[in-house]
C-alpha atoms as a PDB file:
ATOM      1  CA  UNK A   1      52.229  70.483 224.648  1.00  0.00           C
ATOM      2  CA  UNK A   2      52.177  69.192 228.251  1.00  0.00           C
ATOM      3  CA  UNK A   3      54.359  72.624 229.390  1.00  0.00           C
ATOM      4  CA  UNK A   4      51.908  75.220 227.887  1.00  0.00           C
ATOM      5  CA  UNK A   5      49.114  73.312 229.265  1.00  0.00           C
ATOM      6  CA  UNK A   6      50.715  73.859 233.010  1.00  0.00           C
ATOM      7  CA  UNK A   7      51.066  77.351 232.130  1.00  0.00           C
ATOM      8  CA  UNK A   8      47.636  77.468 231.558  1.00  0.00           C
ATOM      9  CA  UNK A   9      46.486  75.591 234.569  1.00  0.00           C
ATOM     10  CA  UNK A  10      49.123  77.800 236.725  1.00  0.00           C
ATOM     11  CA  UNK A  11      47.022  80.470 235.125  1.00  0.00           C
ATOM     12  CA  UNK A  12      43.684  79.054 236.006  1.00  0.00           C
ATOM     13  CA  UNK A  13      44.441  78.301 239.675  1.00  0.00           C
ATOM     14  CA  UNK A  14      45.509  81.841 239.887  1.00  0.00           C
ATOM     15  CA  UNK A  15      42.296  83.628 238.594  1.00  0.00           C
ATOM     16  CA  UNK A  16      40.194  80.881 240.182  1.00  0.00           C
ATOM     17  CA  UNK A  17      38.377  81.265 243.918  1.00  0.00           C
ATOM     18  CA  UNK A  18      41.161  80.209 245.890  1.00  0.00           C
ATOM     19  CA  UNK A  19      43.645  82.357 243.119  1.00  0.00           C
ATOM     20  CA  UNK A  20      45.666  85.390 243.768  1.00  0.00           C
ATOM     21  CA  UNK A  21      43.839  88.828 244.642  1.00  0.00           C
ATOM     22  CA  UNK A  22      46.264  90.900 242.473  1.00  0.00           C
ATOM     23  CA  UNK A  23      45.606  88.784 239.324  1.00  0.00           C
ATOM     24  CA  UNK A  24      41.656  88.177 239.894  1.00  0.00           C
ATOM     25  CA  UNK A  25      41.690  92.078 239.529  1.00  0.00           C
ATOM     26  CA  UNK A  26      43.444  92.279 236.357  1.00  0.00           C
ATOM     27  CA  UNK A  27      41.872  93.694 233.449  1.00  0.00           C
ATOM     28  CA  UNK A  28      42.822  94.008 229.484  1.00  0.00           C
ATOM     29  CA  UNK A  29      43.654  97.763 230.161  1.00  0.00           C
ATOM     30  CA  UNK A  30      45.421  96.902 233.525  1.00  0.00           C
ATOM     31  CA  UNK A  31      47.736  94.235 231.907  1.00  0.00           C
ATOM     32  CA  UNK A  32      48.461  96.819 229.031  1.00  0.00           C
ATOM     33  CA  UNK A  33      51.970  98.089 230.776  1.00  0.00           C
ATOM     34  CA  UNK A  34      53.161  94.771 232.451  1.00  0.00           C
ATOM     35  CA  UNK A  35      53.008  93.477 228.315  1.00  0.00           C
ATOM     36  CA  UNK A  36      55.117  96.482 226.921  1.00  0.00           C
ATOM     37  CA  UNK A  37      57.118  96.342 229.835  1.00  0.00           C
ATOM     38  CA  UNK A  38      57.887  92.292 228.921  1.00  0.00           C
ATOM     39  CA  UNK A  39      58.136  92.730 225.314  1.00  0.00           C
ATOM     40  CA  UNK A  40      60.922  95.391 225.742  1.00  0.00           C
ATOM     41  CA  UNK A  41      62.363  92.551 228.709  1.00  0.00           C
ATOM     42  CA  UNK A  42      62.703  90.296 226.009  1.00  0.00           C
ATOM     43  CA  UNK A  43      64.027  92.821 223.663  1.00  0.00           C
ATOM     44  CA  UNK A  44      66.599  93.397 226.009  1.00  0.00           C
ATOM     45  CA  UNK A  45      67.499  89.816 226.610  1.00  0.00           C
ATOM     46  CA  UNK A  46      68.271  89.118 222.913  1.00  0.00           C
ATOM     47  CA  UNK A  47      70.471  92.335 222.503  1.00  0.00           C
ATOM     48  CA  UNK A  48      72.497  90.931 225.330  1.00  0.00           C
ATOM     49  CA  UNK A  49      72.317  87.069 223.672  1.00  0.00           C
ATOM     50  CA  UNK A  50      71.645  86.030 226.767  1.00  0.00           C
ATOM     51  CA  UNK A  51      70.500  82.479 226.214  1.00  0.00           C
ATOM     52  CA  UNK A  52      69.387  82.112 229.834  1.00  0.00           C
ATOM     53  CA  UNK A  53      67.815  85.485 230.085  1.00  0.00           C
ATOM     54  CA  UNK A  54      65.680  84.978 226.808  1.00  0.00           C
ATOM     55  CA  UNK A  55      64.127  82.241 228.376  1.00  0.00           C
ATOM     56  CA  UNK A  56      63.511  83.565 230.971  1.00  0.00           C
ATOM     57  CA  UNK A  57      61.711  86.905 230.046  1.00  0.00           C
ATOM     58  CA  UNK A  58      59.784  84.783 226.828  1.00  0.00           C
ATOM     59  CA  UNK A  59      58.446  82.963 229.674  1.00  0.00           C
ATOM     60  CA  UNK A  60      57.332  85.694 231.411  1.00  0.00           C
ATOM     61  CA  UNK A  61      55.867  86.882 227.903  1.00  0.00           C
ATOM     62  CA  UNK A  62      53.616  83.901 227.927  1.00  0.00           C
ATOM     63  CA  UNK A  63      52.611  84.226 231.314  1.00  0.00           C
ATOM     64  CA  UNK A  64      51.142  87.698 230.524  1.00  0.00           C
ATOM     65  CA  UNK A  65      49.706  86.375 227.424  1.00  0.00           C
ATOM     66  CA  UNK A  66      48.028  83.899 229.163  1.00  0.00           C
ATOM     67  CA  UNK A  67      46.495  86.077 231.430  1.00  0.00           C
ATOM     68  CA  UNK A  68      45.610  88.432 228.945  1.00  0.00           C
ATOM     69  CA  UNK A  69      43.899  85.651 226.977  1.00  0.00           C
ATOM     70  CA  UNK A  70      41.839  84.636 230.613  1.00  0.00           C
ATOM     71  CA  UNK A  71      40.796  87.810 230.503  1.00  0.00           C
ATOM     72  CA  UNK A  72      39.686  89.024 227.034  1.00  0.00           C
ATOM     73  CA  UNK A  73      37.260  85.534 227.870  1.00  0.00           C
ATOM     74  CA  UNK A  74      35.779  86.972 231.070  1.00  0.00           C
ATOM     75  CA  UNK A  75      35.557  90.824 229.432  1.00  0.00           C
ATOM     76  CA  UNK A  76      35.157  89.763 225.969  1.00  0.00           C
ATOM     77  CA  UNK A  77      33.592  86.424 225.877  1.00  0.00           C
ATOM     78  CA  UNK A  78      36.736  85.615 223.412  1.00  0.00           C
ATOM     79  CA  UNK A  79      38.046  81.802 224.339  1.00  0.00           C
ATOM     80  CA  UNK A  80      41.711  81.377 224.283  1.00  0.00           C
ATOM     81  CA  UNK A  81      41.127  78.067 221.698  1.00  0.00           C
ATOM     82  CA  UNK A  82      39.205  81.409 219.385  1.00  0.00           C
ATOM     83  CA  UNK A  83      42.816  83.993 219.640  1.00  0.00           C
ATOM     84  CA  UNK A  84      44.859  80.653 218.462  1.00  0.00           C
ATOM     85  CA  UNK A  85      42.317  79.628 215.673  1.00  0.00           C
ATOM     86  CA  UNK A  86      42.476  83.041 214.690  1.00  0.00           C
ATOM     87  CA  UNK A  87      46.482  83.050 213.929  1.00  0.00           C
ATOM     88  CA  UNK A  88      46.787  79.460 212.815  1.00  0.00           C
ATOM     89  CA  UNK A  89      44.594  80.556 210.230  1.00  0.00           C
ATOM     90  CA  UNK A  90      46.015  83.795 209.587  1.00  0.00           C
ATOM     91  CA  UNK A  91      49.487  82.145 208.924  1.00  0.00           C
ATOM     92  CA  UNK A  92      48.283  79.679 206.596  1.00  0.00           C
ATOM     93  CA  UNK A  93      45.995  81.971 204.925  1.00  0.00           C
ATOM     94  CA  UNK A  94      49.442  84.241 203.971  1.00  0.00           C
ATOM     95  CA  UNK A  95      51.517  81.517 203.478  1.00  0.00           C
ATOM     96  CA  UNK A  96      50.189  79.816 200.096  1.00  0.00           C
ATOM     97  CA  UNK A  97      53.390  79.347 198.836  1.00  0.00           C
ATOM     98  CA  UNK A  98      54.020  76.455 202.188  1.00  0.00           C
ATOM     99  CA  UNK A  99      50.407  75.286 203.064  1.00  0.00           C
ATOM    100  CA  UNK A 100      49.292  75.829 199.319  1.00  0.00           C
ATOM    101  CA  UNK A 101      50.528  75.632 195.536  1.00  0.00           C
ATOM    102  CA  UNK A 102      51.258  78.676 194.892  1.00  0.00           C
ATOM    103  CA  UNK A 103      55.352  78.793 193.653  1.00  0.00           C
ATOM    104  CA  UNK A 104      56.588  82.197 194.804  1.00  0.00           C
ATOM    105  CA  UNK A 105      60.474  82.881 194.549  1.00  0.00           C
ATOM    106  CA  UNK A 106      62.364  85.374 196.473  1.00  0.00           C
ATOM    107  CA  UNK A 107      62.317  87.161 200.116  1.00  0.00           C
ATOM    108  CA  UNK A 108      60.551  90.348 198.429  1.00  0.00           C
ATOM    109  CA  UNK A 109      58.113  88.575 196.175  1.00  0.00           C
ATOM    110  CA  UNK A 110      56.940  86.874 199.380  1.00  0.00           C
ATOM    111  CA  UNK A 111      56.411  90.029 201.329  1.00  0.00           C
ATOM    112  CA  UNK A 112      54.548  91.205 198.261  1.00  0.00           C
ATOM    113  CA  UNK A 113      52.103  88.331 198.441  1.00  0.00           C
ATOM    114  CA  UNK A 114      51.889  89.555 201.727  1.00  0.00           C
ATOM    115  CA  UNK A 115      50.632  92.318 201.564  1.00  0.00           C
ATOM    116  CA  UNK A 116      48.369  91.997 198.643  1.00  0.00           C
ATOM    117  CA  UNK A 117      46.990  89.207 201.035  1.00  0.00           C
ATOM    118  CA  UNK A 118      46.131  91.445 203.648  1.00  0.00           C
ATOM    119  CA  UNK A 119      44.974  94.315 200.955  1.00  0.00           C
ATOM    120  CA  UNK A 120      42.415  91.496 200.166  1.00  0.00           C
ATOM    121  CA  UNK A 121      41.592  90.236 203.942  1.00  0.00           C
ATOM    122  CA  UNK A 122      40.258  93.849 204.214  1.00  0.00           C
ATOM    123  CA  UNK A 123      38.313  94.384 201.015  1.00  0.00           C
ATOM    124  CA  UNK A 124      40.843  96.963 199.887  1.00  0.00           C
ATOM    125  CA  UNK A 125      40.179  98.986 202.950  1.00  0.00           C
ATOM    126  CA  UNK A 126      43.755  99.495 203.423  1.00  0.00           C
ATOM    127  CA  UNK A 127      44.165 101.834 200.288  1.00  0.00           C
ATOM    128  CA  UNK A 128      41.927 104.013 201.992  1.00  0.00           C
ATOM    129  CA  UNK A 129      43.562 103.749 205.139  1.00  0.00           C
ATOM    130  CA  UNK A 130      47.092 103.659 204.269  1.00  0.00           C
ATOM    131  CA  UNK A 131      48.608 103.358 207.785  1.00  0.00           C
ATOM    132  CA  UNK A 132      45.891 100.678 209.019  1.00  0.00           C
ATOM    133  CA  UNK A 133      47.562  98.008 211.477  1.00  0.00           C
ATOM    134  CA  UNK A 134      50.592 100.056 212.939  1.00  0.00           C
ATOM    135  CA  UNK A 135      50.041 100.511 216.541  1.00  0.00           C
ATOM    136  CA  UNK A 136      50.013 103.750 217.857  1.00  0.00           C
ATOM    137  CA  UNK A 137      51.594 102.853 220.699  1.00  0.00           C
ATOM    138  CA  UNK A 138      55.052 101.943 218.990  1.00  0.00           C
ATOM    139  CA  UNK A 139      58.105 104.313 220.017  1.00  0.00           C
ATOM    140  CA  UNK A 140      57.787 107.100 217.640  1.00  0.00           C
ATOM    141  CA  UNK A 141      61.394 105.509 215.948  1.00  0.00           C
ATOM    142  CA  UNK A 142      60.056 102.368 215.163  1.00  0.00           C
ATOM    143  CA  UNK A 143      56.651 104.064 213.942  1.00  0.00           C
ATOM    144  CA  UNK A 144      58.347 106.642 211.791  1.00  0.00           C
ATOM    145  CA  UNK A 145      59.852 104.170 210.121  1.00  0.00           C
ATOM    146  CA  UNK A 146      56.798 101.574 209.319  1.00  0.00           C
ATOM    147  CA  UNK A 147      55.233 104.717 208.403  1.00  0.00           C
ATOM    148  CA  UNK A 148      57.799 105.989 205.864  1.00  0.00           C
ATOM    149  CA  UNK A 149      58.060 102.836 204.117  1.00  0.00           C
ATOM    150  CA  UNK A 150      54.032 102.837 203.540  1.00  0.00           C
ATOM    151  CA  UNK A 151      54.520 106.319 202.216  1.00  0.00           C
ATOM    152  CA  UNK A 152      57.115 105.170 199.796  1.00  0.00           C
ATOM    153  CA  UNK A 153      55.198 101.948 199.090  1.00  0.00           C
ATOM    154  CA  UNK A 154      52.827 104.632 197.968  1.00  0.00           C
ATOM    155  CA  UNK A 155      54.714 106.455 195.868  1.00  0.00           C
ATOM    156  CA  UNK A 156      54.433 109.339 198.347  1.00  0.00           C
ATOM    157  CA  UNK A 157      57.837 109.634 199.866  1.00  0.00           C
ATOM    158  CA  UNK A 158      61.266 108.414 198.555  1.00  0.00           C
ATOM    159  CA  UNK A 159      65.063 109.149 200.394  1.00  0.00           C
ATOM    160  CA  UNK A 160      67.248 111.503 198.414  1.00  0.00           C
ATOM    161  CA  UNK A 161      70.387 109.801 197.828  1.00  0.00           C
ATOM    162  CA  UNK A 162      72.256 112.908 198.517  1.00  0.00           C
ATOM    163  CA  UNK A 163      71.016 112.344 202.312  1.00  0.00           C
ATOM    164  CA  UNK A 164      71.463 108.947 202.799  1.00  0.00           C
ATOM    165  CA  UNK A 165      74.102 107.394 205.077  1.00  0.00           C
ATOM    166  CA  UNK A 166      77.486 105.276 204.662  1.00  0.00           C
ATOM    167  CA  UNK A 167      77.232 103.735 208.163  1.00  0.00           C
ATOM    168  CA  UNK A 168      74.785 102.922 211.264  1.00  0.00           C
ATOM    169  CA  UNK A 169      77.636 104.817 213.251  1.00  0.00           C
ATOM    170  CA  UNK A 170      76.871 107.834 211.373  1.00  0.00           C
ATOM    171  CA  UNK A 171      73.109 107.585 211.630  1.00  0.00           C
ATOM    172  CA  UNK A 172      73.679 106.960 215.400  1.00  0.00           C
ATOM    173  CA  UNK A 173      75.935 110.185 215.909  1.00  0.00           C
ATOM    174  CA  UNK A 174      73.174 111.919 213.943  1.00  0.00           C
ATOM    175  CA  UNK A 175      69.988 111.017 215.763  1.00  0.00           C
ATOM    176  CA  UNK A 176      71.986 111.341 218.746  1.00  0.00           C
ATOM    177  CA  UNK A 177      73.269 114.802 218.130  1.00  0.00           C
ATOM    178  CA  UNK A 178      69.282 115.730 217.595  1.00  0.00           C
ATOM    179  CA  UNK A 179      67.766 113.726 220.747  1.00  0.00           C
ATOM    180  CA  UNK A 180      70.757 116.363 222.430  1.00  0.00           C
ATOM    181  CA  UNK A 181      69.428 119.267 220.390  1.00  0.00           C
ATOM    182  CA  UNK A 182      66.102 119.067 221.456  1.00  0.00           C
ATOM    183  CA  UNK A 183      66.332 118.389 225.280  1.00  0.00           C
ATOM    184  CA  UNK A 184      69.194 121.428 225.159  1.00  0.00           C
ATOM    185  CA  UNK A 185      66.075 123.485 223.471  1.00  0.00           C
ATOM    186  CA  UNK A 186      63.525 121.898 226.248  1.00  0.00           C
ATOM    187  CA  UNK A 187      61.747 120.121 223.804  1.00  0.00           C
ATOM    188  CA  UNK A 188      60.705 116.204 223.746  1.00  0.00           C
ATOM    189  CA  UNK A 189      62.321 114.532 220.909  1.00  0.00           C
ATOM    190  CA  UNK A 190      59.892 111.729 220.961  1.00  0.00           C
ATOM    191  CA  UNK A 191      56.530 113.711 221.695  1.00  0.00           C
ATOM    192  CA  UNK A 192      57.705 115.844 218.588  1.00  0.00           C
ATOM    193  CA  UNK A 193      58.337 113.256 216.349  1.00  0.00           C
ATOM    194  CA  UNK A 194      55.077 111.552 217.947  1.00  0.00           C
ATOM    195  CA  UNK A 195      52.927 114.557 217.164  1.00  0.00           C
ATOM    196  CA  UNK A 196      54.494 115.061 213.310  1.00  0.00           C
ATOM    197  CA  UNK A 197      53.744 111.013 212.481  1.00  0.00           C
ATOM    198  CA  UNK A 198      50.270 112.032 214.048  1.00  0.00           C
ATOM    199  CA  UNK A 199      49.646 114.656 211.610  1.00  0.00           C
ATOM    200  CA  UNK A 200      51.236 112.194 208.896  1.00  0.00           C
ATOM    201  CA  UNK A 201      48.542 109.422 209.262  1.00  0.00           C
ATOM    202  CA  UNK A 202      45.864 111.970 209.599  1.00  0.00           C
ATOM    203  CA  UNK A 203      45.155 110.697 213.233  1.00  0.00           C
ATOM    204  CA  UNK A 204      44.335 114.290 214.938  1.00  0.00           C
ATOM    205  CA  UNK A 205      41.274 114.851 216.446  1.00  0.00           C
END
C-alpha cells in the first residue's frame, strides 16, 4: 500500500544520518509511554465519534508503531517484514473456520476455538499459567476484569446473582461512590485494586 510505504520511508529518513536527533535516540523502553499515551488518544477519539479525530490519532498510532518496529530491528535484530509475518500467521492460524474448513457456528463457539487454539500454540502452558498474556500494564479495571473471567473460565470464581446489577448507571454510581471512598480514606483506588489482582495471579515477588 503506497501510503504505509511513505510512512515507512518518513520513518526511515527520520532515524537515518541526516534524521531527527530526538527520534535517533529512541529506544523500545523510551517509546513505551508515547504508545500508551496514543492508544488511550485513540480511545478517546472513538468515545467522542470523532471521524476526523480517529484518523488522526490512528495515524499517529502507526507512526509510533513504526518507530517501534525500526527499533526492535536495531535493539533486537527483529525486521519489521518478521512482526507482520508473525500476525498474518497468527490470524490465519485462529481463524480455521475463514482460511480453513473447519464449520464453526456461533460468536461463542468461535471464541472457544480460540482459545483452545492458543491453549495448543503454547503446549498447554496456559493451564499452568492461567493469567498468561494479560499485560500487566492494563488499568487495574480493565485487568480485573480479563482476570475474573479466566477465574470463572476456570471454574474458580462465579458472580452471585444476588449482587449483580440492573443497569451500567448503577454500576457507575457504585464504583464511583468507592473511587470517593478510598481517596476520602487516603488510599489509591487503583494501586489497591492493582496490588489485590497482583496477589490474584500469583505475580508477587
Amino acid at each position: 500500500m503506497k501510503a504505509f510505504d511513505q510512512l515507512q520511508h518518513v520513518v526511515d529518513s527520520l532515524l537515518g544520518p541526516e534524521g531527527c536527533p530526538w527520534d535517533k535516540k529512541q529506544t523500545l523502553l523510551s517509546l513505551r509511554g508515547y504508545l500508551l499515551e496514543e492508544a488511550h488518544e485513540v480511545v478517546d477519539a472513538i468515545d467522542l465519534d470523532a471521524g476526523d479525530k480517529i484518523r488522526e490519532e490512528l495515524g499517529d498510532l502507526f507512526l509510533i508503531a513504526c518507530l517501534l518496529c525500526r527499533v526492535l530491528e536495531k535493539e533486537k535484530n527483529i525486521a519489521m517484514v518478521e512482526v507482520l509475518e508473525t500476525v498474518v500467521e497468527k490470524l490465519v492460524r485462529r481463524h480455521p473456520h475463514v482460511f480453513g474448513d473447519k464449520k464453526v457456528l456461533g460468536v461463542e463457539a468461535i471464541r472457544g476455538q480460540w482459545e483452545n487454539i492458543k491453549d495448543e500454540e503454547n503446549d498447554g502452558e496456559r493451564q499452568e499459567k492461567p493469567f498468561e498474556g494479560i499485560p500487566r500494564a492494563l488499568p487495574a479495571l480493565s485487568k480485573a476484569q480479563k482476570v475474573l473471567k479466566r477465574l470463572e473460565r476456570m471454574g474458580v470464581s462465579k458472580a452471585s446473582e444476588e449482587s449483580t446489577f440492573t443497569s451500567e448507571e448503577e454500576v457507575a454510581e457504585t464504583l464511583w461512590s468507592v473511587i470517593a471512598r478510598a481517596q476520602a480514606s487516603g488510599f489509591d483506588a487503583e494501586l489497591a485494586l492493582n496490588t489485590m489482582i497482583t496477589e490474584k495471579m500469583n505475580l508477587g515477588d
